[in-house]
N, C-alpha and C. Protein backbone atom coordinates (compact mmCIF):
# COMPACT_ATOMS: atom_id res chain seq x y z
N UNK A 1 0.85 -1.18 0.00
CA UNK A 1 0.00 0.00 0.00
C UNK A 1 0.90 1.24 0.00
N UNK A 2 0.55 2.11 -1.00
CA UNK A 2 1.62 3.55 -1.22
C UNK A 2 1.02 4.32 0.56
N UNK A 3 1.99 5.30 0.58
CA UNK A 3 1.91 6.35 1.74
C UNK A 3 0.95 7.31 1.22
N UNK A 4 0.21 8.09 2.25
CA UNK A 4 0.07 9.39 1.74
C UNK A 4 0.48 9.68 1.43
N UNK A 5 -0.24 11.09 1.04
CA UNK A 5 0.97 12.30 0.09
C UNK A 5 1.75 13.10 1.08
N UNK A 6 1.13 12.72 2.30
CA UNK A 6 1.97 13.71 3.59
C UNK A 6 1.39 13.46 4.26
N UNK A 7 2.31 13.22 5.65
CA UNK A 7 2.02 13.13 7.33
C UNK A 7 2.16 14.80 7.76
N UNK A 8 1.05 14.28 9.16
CA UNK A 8 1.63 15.50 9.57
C UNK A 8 1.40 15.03 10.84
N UNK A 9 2.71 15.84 11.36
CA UNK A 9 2.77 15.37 13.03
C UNK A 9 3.43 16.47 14.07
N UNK A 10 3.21 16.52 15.35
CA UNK A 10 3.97 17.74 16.23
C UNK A 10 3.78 16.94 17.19
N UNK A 11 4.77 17.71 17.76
CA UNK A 11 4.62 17.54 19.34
C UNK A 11 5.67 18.22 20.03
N UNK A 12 6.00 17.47 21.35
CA UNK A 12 7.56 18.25 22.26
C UNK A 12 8.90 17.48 22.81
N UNK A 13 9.19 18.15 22.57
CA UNK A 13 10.83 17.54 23.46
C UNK A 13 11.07 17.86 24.32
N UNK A 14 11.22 17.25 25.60
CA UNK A 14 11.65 17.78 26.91
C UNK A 14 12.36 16.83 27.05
N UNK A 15 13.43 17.28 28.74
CA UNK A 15 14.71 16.44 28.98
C UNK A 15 13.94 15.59 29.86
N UNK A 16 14.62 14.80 31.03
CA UNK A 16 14.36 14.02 31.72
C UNK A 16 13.57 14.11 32.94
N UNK A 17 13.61 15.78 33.31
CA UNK A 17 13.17 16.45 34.20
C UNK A 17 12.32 17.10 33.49
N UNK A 18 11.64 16.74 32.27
CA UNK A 18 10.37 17.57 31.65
C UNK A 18 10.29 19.18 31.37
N UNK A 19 11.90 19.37 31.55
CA UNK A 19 12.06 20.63 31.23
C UNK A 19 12.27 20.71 29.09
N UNK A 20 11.77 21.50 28.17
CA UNK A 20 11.89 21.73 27.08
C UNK A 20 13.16 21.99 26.23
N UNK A 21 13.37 21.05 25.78
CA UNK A 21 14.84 20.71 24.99
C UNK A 21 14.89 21.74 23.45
N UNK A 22 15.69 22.82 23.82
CA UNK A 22 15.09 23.75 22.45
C UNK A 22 16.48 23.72 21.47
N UNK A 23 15.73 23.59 20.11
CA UNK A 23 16.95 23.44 19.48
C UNK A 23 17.13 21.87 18.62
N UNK A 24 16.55 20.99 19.38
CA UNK A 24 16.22 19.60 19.42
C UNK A 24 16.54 19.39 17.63
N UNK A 25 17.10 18.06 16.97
CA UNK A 25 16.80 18.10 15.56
C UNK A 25 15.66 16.70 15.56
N UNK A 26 14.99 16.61 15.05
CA UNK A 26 14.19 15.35 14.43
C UNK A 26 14.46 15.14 12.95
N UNK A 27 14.76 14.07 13.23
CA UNK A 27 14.96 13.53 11.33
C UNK A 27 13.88 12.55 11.25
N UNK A 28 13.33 12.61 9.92
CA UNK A 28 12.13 11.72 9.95
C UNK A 28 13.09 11.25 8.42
N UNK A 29 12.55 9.85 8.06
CA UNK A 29 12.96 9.15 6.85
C UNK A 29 11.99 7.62 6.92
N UNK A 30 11.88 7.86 5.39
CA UNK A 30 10.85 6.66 5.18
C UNK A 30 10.96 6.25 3.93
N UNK A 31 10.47 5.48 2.85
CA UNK A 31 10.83 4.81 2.02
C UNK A 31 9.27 4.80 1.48
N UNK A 32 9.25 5.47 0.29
CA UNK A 32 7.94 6.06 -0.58
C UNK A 32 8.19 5.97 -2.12
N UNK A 33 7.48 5.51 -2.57
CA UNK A 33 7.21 5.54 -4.49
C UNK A 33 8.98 4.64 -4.77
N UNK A 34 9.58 3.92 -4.26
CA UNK A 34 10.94 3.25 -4.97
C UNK A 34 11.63 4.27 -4.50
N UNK A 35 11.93 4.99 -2.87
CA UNK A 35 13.21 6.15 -3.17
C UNK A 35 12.47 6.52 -1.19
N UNK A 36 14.14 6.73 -1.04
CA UNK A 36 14.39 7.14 0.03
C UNK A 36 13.98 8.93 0.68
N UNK A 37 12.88 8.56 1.34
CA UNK A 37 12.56 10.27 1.56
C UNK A 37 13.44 10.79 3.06
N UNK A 38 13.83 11.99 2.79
CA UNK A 38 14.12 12.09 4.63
C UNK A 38 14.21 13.71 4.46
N UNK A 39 13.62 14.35 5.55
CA UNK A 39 12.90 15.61 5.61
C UNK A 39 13.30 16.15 7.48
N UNK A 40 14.05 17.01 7.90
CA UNK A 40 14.46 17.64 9.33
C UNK A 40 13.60 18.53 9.28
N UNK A 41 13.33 18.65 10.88
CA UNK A 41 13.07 19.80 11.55
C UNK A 41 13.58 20.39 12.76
N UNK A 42 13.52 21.19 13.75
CA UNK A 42 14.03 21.17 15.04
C UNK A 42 12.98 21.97 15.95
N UNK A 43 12.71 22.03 17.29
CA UNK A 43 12.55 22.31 18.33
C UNK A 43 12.65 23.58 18.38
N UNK A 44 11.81 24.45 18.90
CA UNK A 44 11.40 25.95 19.32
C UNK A 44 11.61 25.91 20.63
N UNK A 45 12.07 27.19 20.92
CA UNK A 45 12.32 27.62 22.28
C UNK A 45 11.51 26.47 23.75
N UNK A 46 10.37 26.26 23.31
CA UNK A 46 9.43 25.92 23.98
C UNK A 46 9.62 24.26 24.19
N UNK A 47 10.41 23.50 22.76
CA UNK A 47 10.50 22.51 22.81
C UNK A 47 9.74 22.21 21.49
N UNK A 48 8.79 22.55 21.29
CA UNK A 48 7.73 22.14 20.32
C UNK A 48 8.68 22.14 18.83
N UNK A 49 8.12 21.08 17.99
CA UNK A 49 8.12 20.75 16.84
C UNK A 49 6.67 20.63 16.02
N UNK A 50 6.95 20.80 14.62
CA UNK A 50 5.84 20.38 13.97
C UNK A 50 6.62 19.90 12.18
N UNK A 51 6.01 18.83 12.08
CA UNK A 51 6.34 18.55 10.83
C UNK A 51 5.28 18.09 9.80
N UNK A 52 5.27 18.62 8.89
CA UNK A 52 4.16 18.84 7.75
C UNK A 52 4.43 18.58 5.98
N UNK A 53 3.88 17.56 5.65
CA UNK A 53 4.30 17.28 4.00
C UNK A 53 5.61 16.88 3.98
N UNK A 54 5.75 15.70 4.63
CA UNK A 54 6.49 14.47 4.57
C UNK A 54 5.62 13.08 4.25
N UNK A 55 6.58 12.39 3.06
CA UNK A 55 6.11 11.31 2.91
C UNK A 55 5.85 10.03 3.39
N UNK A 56 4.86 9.22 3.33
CA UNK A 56 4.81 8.15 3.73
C UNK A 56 4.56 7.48 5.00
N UNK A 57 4.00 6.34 5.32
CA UNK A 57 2.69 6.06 6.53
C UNK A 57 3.86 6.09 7.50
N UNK A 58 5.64 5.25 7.32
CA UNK A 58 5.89 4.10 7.84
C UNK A 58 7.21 5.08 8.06
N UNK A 59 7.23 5.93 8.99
CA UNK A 59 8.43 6.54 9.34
C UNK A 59 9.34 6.15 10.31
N UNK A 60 11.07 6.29 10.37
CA UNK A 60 11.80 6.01 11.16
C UNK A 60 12.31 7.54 11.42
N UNK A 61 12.34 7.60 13.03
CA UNK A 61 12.32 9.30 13.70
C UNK A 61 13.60 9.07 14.20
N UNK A 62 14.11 10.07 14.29
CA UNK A 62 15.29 10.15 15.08
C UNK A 62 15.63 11.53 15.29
N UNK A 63 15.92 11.17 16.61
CA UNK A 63 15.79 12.68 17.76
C UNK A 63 17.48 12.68 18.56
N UNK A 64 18.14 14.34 18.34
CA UNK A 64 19.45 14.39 18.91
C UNK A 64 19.40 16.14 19.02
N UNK A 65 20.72 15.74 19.68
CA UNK A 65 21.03 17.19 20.46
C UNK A 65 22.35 17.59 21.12
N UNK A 66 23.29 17.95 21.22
CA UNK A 66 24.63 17.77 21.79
C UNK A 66 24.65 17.87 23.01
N UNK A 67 24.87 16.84 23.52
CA UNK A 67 24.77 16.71 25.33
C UNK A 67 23.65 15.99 25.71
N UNK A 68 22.67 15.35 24.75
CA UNK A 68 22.09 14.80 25.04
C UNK A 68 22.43 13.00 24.17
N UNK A 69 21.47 11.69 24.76
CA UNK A 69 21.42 10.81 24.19
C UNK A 69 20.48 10.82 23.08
N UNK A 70 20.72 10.22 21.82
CA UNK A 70 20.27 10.10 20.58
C UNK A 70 18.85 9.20 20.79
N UNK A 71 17.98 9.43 20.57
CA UNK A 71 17.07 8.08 20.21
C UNK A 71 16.66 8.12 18.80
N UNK A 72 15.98 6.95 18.77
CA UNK A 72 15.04 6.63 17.57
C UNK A 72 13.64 5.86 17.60
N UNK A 73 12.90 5.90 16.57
CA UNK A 73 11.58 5.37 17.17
C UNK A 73 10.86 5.03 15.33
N UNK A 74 10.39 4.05 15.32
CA UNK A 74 9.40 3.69 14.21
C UNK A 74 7.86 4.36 14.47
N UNK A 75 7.34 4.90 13.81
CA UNK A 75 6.22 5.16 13.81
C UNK A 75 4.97 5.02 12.54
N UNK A 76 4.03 4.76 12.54
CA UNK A 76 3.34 4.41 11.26
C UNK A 76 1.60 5.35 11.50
N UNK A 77 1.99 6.53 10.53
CA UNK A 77 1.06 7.43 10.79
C UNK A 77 -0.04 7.38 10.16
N UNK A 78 -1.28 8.21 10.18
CA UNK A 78 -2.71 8.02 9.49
C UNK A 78 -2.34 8.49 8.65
N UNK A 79 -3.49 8.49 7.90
CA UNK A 79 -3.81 9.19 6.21
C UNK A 79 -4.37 10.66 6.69
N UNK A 80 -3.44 11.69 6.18
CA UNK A 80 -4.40 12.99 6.13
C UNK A 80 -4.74 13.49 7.90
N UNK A 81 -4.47 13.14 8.66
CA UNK A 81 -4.83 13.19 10.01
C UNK A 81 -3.61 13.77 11.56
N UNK A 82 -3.49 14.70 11.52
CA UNK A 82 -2.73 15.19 12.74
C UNK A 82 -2.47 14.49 13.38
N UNK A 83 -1.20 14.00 13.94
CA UNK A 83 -0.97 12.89 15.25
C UNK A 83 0.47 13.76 15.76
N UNK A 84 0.22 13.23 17.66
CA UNK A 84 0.89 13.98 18.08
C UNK A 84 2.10 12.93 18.72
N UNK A 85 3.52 13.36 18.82
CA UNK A 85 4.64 12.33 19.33
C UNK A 85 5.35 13.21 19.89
N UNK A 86 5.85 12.93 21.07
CA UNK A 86 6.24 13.71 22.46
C UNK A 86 7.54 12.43 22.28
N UNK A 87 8.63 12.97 22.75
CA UNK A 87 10.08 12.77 22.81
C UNK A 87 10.66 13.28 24.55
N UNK A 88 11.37 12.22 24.52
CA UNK A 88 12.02 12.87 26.13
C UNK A 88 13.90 12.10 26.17
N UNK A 89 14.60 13.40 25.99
CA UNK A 89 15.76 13.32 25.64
C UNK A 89 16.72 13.12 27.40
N UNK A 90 17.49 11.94 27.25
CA UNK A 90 18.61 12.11 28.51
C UNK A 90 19.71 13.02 28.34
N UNK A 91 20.09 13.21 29.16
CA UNK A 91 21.56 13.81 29.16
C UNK A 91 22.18 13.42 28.98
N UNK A 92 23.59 12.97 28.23
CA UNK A 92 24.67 12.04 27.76
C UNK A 92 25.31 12.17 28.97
N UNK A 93 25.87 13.43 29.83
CA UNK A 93 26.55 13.59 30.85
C UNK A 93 25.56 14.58 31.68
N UNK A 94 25.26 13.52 32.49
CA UNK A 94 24.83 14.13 33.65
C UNK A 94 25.88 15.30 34.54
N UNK A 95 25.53 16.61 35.11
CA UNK A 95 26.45 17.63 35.36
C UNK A 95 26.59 17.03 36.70
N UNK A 96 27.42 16.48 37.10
CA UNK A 96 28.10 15.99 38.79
C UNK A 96 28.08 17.23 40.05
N UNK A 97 26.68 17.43 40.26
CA UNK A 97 26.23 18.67 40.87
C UNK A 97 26.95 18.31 42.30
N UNK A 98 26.40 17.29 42.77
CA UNK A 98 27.52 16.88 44.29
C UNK A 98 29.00 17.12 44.23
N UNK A 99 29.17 16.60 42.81
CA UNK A 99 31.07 16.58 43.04
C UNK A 99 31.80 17.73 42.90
N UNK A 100 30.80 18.94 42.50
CA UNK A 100 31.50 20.52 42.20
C UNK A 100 31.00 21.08 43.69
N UNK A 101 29.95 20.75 44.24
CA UNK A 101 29.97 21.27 45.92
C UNK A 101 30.99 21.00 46.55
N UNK A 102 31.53 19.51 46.79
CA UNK A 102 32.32 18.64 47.08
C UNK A 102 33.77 19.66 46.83
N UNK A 103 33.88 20.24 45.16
CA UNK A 103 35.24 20.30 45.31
C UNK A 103 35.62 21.69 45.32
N UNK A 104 34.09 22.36 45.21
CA UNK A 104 34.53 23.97 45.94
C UNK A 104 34.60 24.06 47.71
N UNK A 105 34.00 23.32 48.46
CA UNK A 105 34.22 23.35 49.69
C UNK A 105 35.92 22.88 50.21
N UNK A 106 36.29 21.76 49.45
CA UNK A 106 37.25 21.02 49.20
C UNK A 106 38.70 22.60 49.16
N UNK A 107 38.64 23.12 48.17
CA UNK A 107 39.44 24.37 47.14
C UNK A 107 39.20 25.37 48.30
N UNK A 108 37.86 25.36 49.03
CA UNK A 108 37.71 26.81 50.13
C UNK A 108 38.27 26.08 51.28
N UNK A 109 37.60 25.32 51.74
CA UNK A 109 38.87 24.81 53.03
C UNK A 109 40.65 24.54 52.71
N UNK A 110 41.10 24.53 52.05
CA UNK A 110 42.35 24.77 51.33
C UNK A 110 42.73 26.52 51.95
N UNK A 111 41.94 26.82 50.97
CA UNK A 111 42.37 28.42 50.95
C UNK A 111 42.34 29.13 52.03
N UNK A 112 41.37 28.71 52.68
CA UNK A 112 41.05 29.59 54.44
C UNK A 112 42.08 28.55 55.47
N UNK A 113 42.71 27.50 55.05
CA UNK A 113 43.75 26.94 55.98
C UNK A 113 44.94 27.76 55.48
N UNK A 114 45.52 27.43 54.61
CA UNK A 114 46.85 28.00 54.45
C UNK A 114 47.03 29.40 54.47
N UNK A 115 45.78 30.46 54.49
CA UNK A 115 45.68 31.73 54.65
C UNK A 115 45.72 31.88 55.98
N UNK A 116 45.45 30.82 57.07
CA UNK A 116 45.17 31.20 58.56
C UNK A 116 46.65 30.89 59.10
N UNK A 117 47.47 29.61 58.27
CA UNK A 117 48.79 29.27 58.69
C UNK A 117 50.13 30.50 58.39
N UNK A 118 49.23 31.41 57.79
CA UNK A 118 50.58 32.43 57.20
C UNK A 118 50.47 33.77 58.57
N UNK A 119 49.33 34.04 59.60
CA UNK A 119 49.16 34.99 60.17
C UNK A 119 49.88 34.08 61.40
């Protein structure tokens, strides 16, 4: 069975903490009429995407971002009909919020000892 003539789909990207991943790229690609289609978009301030007049039912998505983990996802959309797909991106490196408390207290007890050993 051929694809529509176009999907259309939106939705959002947020991180792990449901905060809005802006900037986000989505690649959509699918395989329509004998030939490889593939059509980007990216993420608004807000997170939100929308993608419109792309081919074909039977799409492979793929969602990235620098600093974040890559995913991907199969999806197989209606004919003619709005559908919505929400994305939730990890952090590749989590920021080691304990270990920079850790090593400014670490760097300040340093500094207020050897400043107290010089008086």
């Amino acid at each position: 069975m051929p694809g529509p003539e176009s999907i259309w789909v939106d939705g959002y990207v947020l991180d792990t903490s449901g905060i809005p991943v802006k900037d986000a790229i989505l690649d959509f690609q699918s395989f329509y009429d004998n030939r490889n289609v593939s059509k980007s978009t990216h993420t608004d301030m807000n997170g939100w995407y929308s993608m419109k007049r792309t081919y074909g039912f039977h799409q492979n998505i793929t969602v990235h971002k620098e600093d974040y983990e890559t995913i991907s996802r199969s999806a197989t959309f209606k004919f003619w009909s709005p559908d919505r797909m929400n994305f939730t991106l990890a952090r590749s490196h989590p920021a080691p919020q304990g270990f920079l408390i850790v090593l400014v207290g670490v760097l300040g007890g340093i500094f207020w000892f050897s400043h107290r050993k010089k008086q």
